[in-house]
Structure formats: structure tokens, C-alpha cells
Protein backbone atom coordinates (compact mmCIF):
# COMPACT_ATOMS: atom_id res chain seq x y z
CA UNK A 1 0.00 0.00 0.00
CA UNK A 2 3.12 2.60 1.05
CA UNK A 3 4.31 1.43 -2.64
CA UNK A 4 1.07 2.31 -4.10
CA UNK A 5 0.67 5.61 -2.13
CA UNK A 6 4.42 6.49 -3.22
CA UNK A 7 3.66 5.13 -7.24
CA UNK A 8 0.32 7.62 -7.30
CA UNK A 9 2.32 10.41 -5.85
CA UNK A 10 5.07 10.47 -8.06
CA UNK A 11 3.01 10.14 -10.98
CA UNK A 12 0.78 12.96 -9.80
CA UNK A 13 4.28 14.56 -9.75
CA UNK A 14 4.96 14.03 -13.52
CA UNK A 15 7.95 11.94 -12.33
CA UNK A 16 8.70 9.17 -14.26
CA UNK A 17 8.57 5.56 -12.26
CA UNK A 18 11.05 3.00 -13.18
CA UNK A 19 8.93 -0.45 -13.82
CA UNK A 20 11.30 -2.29 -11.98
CA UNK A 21 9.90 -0.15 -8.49
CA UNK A 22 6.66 -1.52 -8.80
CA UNK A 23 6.08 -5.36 -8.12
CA UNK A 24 3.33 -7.45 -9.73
CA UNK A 25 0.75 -8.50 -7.93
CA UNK A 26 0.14 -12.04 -7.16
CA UNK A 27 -1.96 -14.96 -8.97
CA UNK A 28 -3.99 -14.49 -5.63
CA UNK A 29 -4.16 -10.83 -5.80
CA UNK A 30 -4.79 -10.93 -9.43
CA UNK A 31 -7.68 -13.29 -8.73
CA UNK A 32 -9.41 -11.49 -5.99
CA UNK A 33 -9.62 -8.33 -8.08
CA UNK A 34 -11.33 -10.03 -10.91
CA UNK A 35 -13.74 -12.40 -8.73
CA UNK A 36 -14.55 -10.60 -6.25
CA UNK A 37 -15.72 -12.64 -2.85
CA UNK A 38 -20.02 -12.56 -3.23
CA UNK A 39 -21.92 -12.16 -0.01
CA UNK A 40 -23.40 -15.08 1.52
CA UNK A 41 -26.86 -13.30 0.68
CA UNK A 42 -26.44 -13.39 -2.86
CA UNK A 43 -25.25 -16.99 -3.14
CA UNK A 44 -27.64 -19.17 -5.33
CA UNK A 45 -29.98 -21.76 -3.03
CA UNK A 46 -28.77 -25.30 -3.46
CA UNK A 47 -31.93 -27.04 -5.27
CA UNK A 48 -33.59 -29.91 -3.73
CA UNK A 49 -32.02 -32.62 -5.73
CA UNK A 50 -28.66 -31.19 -4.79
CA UNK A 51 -26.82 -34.08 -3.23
CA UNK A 52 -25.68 -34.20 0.22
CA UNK A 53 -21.91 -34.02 0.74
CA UNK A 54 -20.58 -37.85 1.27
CA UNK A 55 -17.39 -38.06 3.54
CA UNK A 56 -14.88 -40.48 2.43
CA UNK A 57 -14.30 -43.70 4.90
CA UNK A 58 -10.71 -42.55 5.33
CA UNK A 59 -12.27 -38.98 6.12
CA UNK A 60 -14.62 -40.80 8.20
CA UNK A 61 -11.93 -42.61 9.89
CA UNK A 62 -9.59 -39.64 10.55
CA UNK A 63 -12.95 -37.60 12.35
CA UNK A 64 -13.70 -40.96 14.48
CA UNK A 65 -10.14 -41.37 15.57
CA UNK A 66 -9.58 -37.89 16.32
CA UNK A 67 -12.94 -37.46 17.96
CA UNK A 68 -11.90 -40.46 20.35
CA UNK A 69 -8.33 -38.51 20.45
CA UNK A 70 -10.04 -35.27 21.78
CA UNK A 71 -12.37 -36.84 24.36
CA UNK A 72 -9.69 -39.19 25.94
CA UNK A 73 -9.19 -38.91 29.80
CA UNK A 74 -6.07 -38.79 31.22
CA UNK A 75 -6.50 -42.19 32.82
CA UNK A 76 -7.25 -43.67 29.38
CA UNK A 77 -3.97 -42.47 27.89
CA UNK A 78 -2.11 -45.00 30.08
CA UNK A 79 -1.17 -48.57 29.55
CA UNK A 80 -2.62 -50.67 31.19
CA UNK A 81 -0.79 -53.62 32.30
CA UNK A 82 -2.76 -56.99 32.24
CA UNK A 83 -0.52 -59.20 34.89
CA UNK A 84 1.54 -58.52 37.23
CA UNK A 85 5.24 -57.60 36.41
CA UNK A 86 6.30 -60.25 38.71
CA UNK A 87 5.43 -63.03 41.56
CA UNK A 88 5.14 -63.02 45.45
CA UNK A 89 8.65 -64.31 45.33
CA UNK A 90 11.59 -61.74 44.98
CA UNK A 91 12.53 -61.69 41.23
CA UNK A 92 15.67 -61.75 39.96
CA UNK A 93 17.43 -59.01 39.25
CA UNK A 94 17.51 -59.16 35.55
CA UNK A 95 14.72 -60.92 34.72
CA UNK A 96 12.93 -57.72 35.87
CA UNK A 97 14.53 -55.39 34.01
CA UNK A 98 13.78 -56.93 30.58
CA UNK A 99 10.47 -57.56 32.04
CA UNK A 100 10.73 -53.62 32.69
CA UNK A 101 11.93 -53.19 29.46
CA UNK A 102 9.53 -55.44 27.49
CA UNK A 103 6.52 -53.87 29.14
CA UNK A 104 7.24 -50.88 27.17
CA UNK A 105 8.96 -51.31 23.77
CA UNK A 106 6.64 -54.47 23.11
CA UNK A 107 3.29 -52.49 24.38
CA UNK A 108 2.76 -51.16 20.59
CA UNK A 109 3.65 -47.34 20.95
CA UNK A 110 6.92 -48.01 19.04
CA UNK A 111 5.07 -50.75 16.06
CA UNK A 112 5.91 -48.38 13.43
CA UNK A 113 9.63 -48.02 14.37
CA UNK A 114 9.94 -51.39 14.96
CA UNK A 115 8.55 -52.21 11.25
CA UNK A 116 10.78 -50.26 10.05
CA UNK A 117 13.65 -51.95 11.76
CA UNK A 118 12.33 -55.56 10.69
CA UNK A 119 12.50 -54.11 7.22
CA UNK A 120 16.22 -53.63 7.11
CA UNK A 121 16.60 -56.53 8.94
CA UNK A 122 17.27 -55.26 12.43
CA UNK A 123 14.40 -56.86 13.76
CA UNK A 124 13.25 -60.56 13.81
CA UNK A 125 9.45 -61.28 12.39
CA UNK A 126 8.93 -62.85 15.37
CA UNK A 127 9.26 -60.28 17.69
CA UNK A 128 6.87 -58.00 15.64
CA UNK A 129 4.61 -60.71 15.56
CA UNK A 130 3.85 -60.33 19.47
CA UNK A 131 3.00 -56.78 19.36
CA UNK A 132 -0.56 -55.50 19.97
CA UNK A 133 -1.32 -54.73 15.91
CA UNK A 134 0.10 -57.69 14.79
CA UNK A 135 -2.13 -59.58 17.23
CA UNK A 136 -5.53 -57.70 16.54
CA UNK A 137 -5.12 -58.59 12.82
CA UNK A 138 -4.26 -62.15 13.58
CA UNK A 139 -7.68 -62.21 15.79
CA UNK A 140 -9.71 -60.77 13.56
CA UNK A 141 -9.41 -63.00 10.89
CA UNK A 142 -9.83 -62.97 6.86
CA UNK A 143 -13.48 -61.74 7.44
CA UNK A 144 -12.64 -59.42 9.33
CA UNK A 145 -10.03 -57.60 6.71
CA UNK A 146 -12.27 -58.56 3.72
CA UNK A 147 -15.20 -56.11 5.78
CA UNK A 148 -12.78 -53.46 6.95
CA UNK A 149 -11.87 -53.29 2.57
CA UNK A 150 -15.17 -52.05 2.13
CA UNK A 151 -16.25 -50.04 4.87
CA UNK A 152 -13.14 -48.43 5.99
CA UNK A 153 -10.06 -48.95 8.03
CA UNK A 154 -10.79 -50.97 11.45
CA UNK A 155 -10.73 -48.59 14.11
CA UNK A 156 -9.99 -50.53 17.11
CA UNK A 157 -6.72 -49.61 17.56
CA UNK A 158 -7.86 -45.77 17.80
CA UNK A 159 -6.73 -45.62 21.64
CA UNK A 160 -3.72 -47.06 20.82
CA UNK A 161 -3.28 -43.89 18.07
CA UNK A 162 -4.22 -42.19 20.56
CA UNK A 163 -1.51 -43.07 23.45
CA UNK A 164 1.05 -43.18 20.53
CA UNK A 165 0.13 -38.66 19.81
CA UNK A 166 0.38 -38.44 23.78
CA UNK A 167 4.04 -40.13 24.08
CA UNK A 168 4.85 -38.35 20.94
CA UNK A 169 3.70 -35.12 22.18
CA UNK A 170 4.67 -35.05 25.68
CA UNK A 171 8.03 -37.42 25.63
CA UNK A 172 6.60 -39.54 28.24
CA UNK A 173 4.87 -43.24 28.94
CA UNK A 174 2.57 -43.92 31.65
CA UNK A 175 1.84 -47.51 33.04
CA UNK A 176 -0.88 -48.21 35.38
CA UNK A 177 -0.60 -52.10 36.49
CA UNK A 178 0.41 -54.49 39.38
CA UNK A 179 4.10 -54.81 40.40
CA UNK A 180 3.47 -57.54 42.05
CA UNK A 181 -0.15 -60.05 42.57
CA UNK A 182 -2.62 -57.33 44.30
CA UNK A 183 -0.56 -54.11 44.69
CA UNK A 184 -0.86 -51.91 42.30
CA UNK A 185 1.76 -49.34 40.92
CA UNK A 186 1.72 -46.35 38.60
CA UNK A 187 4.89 -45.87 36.72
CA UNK A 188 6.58 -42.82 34.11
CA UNK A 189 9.02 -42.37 31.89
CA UNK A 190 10.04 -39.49 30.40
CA UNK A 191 12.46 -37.84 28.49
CA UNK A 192 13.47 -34.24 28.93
CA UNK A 193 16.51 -31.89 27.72
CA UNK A 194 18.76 -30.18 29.91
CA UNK A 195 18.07 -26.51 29.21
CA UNK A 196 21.04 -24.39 28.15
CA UNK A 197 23.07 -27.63 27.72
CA UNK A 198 26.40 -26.79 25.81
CA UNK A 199 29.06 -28.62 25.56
CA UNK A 200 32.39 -28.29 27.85
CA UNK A 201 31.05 -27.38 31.18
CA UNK A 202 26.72 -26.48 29.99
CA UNK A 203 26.46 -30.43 30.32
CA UNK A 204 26.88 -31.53 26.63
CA UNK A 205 29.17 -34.06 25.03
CA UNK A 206 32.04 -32.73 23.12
CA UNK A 207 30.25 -31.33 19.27
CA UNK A 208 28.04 -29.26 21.96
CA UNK A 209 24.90 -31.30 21.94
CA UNK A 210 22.33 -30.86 24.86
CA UNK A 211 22.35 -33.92 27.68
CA UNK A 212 19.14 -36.34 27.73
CA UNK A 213 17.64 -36.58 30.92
CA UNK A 214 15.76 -39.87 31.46
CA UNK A 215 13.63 -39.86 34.74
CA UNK A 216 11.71 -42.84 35.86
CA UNK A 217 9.12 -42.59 38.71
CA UNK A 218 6.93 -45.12 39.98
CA UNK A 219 4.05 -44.84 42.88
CA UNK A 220 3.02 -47.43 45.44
CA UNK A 221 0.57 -47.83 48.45
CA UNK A 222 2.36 -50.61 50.64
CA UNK A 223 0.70 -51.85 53.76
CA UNK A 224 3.31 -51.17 56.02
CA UNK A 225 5.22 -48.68 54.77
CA UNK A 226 2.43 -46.50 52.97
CA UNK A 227 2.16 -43.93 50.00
CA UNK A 228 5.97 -44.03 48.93
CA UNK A 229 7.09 -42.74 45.53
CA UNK A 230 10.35 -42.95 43.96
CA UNK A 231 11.59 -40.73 41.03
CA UNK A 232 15.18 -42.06 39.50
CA UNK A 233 16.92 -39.57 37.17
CA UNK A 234 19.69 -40.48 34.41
CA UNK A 235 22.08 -37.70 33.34
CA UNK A 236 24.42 -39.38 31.34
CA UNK A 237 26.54 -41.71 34.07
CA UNK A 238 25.09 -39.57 37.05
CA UNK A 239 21.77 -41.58 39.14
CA UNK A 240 19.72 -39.85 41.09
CA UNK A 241 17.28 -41.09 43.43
CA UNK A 242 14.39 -39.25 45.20
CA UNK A 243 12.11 -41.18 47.68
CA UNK A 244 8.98 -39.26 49.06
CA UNK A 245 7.00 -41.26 51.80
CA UNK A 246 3.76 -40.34 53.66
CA UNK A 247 4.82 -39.99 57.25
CA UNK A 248 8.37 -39.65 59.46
CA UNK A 249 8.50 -43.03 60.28
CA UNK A 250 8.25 -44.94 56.85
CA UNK A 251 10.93 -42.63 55.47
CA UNK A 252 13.26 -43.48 58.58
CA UNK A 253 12.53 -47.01 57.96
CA UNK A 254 13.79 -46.88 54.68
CA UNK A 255 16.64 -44.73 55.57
CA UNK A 256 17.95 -47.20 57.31
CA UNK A 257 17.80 -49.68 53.92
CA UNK A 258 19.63 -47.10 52.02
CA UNK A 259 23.19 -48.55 52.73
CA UNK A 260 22.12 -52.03 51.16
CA UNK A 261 20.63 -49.64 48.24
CA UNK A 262 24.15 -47.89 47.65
CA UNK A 263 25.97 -50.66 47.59
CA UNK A 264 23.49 -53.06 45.55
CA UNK A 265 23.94 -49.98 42.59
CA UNK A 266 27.65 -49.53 43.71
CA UNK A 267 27.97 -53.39 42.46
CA UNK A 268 25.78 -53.26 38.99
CA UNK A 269 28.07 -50.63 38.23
CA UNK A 270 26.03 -48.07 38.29
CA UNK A 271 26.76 -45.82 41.48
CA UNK A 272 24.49 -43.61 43.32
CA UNK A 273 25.53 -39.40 42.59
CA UNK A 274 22.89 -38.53 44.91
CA UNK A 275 20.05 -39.94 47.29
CA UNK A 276 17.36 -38.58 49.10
CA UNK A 277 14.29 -39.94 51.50
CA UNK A 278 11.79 -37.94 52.89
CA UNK A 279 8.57 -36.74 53.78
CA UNK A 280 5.92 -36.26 51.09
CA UNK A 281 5.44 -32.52 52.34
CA UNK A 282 9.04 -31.98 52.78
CA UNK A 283 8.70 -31.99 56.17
């Protein structure tokens, strides 16, 4: 517009304007001028034989599965662990962290990655083949995927979608299951970035990239010992572990634990930077 203002005035002016000062307008512009927008008022009335607009199934799909998306609750965003993680008796050691470990990669929020992987080879079929999608489609059957050909895409698996945009989103898994026969136990992980993490002494590596910070927190209600939570943070080699309890005397009961604690992650080689048990209010 200052362009146009400045154009009019020098040629009111008698000055001459090189061509190369004024741009063309657009295709849009262009259009606009010529076609003018019409009110809604003098729009012609659809007849009665106009047909009504048909959605696609994919578009009919996509609205479903984001519809589901929009109204799902916290709660349902979490997986939900079917049995327990482990037994009465005391597991061992490293059965229970692949058991940790399966309960996530092998839940289904990573299928696509992991496709990907068994395409270059990276991945046996057989481990795909235990995966949530794998085993819907097995269920369901030829019928089943001879239906879902002519109606649309099956749309079952739209929480899963759904949990798969959360974890995407917010860099985090949630678990709601049983640790254990009857006790129950929430667990996170997430992934965040150390702010203002450059290399040399900003906590980077050495081409200046920013640390990963994996934390890992998991929530029980025990019968002796109470509410007690315990958040474990990775910063490269450096563990962290915070313990919150309900009351005084559950945190100075496991106080007096933490020596076996230092020493059991002294000896997996993994060595305590920091520990701390307290009180949920900080008192």
C-alpha cells in the first residue's frame, strides 16, 4: 500500500517511475480483483435434488479417531498392564529389568519403528509378531479384513493412536498395572533436555549437543510402609534417586535400607551421585 501511495504520488508529480519499483501482484491478488468474494446473501440456493456431501471412509476414519483422540481422559492415555510384572517371590534381578523393558517397547507405541527396523533386517518377524497390531489382525481374521476393505479402516486400535500422539507429544509413557499379585503401581518415563546444555562445562558431550535426561518414577501404596514414591533420574553416568513417603516413620525405615541400596547400585556398576528420602510434604 506505502508502494502504491508512493507510485500515485510520483506520478501525480509528472515523475517518471522505473517499472522495476513496482512489483506485480500475485496470482492471488490478481484473482481477488477479478472475482470478487459474493456475499453469503447473494449466493444461489442449493436445489432440492442437490446431493448431500458424502465423507470419504478414510475422512470418516480420521474424524472418528480424532474425535476419540479429543475426548480421551487422562486415565485412558495409560497402559494398562494386564498381569503382574512379577510373583510373590523376589525376582531376579535381571529378569525384571527386561520384564521392565519389554513392558514398554513391546506395548505397541513403538510398532511403526519397529517395522521399520524388521524391514532392514534389524528386527526378527517374530518379535513383531507379538506386538498388539500384529495380534488384533491375527484375531480378527480374513473376514474381518475382507469387511474393513469395504467399509473403511478398522478402528480398534484408535486408543492405541491415541496413546502413541500423547508419548509423541509429551516425551513420556505412563503404566498403570500391578508390580506384584494385588498391589498396584503407577509408573513414568520421560524424556526431557537439559536446558542451556552446551558442551564443555553447559552439560553436553564434546560437538556441543544438549544432555538427555531420562527420569523414571513409579508410585506405590504398601501396607506397612504407605504412600511411597520414587523418582530415579539419568544424566548421562550420574543416578539420582528421590524417595517421598507419607509420614516420618516410613521414610526413617527406609533410611535405614539405604546402605544395602548404595551398595546393591555400587555393584551393577552403576553408582548412586545422589540420594534422598523424605517426607511427602518436605517436612
Amino acid at each position: 500500500a506505502a508502494q502504491a501511495a508512493a507510485t500515485l504520488s510520483a506520478g501525480e508529480a509528472g515523475a517518471a517511475v522505473p517499472a522495476d519499483a513496482v512489483k506485480p501482484q500475485s496470482l492471488a491478488a490478481t484473482l481477488l480483483g477479478k472475482a470478487p468474494l459474493i456475499p453469503a446473501h447473494e449466493l444461489p440456493e442449493l436445489g432440492a435434488n442437490t446431493p448431500q456431501p458424502v465423507l470419504s471412509s478414510a475422512a470418516r476414519a480420521l474424524t472418528t479417531l480424532l474425535s476419540t483422540a479429543q475426548a480421551g481422559q487422562t486415565s485412558q492415555l495409560a497402559l494398562i498392564g494386564k498381569t503382574a510384572l512379577f510373583g510373590n517371590a523376589a525376582p531376579d534381578t535381571g529378569e525384571l529389568a527386561q520384564k521392565l523393558q519389554d513392558t514398554i517397547s513391546k506395548s505397541g507405541l513403538f510398532y511403526e519403528s519397529h517395522v521399520a527396523e524388521w524391514v532392514k533386517g534389524d528386527r526378527p518377524l517374530a518379535e513383531l509378531m507379538r506386538e498388539p497390531q500384529m495380534q488384533r489382525l491375527l484375531q480378527q481374521g480374513n473376514e474381518t479384513a475382507a469387511r474393513a476393505a469395504t467399509s473403511g479402516p478398522d478402528l480398534s486400535a484408535a486408543q492405541m493412536v491415541n496413546q502413541q500422539l500423547h508419548t509423541q507429544e509429551q516425551n513420556r509413557v505412563l503404566w498403570n498395572g500391578q508390580a506384584w499379585p494385588g498391589q498396584e503401581m503407577q509408573w513414568e518415563v520421560r524424556r526431557d533436555q537439559r536446558e542451556g546444555g552446551q558442551g564443555g562445562g553447559g552439560g553436553g558431550d564434546a560437538e556441543g549437543e544438549p544432555d538427555q535426561i531420562w527420569r523414571s518414577g513409579v508410585r506405590f501404596r504398601l501396607p506397612l510402609l504407605g504412600a511411597v514414591s520414587a523418582a530415579v533420574t539419568l544424566i548421562g553416568d550420574q543416578v539420582h534417586i528421590q524417595v517421598q513417603t507419607g509420614s516420618d516413620d516410613s521414610a526413617a525405615t527406609l533410611r535405614a535400607w539405604a546402605g544395602q541400596l548404595e551398595g546393591a547400585m555400587q555393584a551393577a556398576g552403576a553408582p548412586l551421585s545422589s540420594l534422598s528420602i523424605t517426607r511427602e510434604d518436605g517436612a
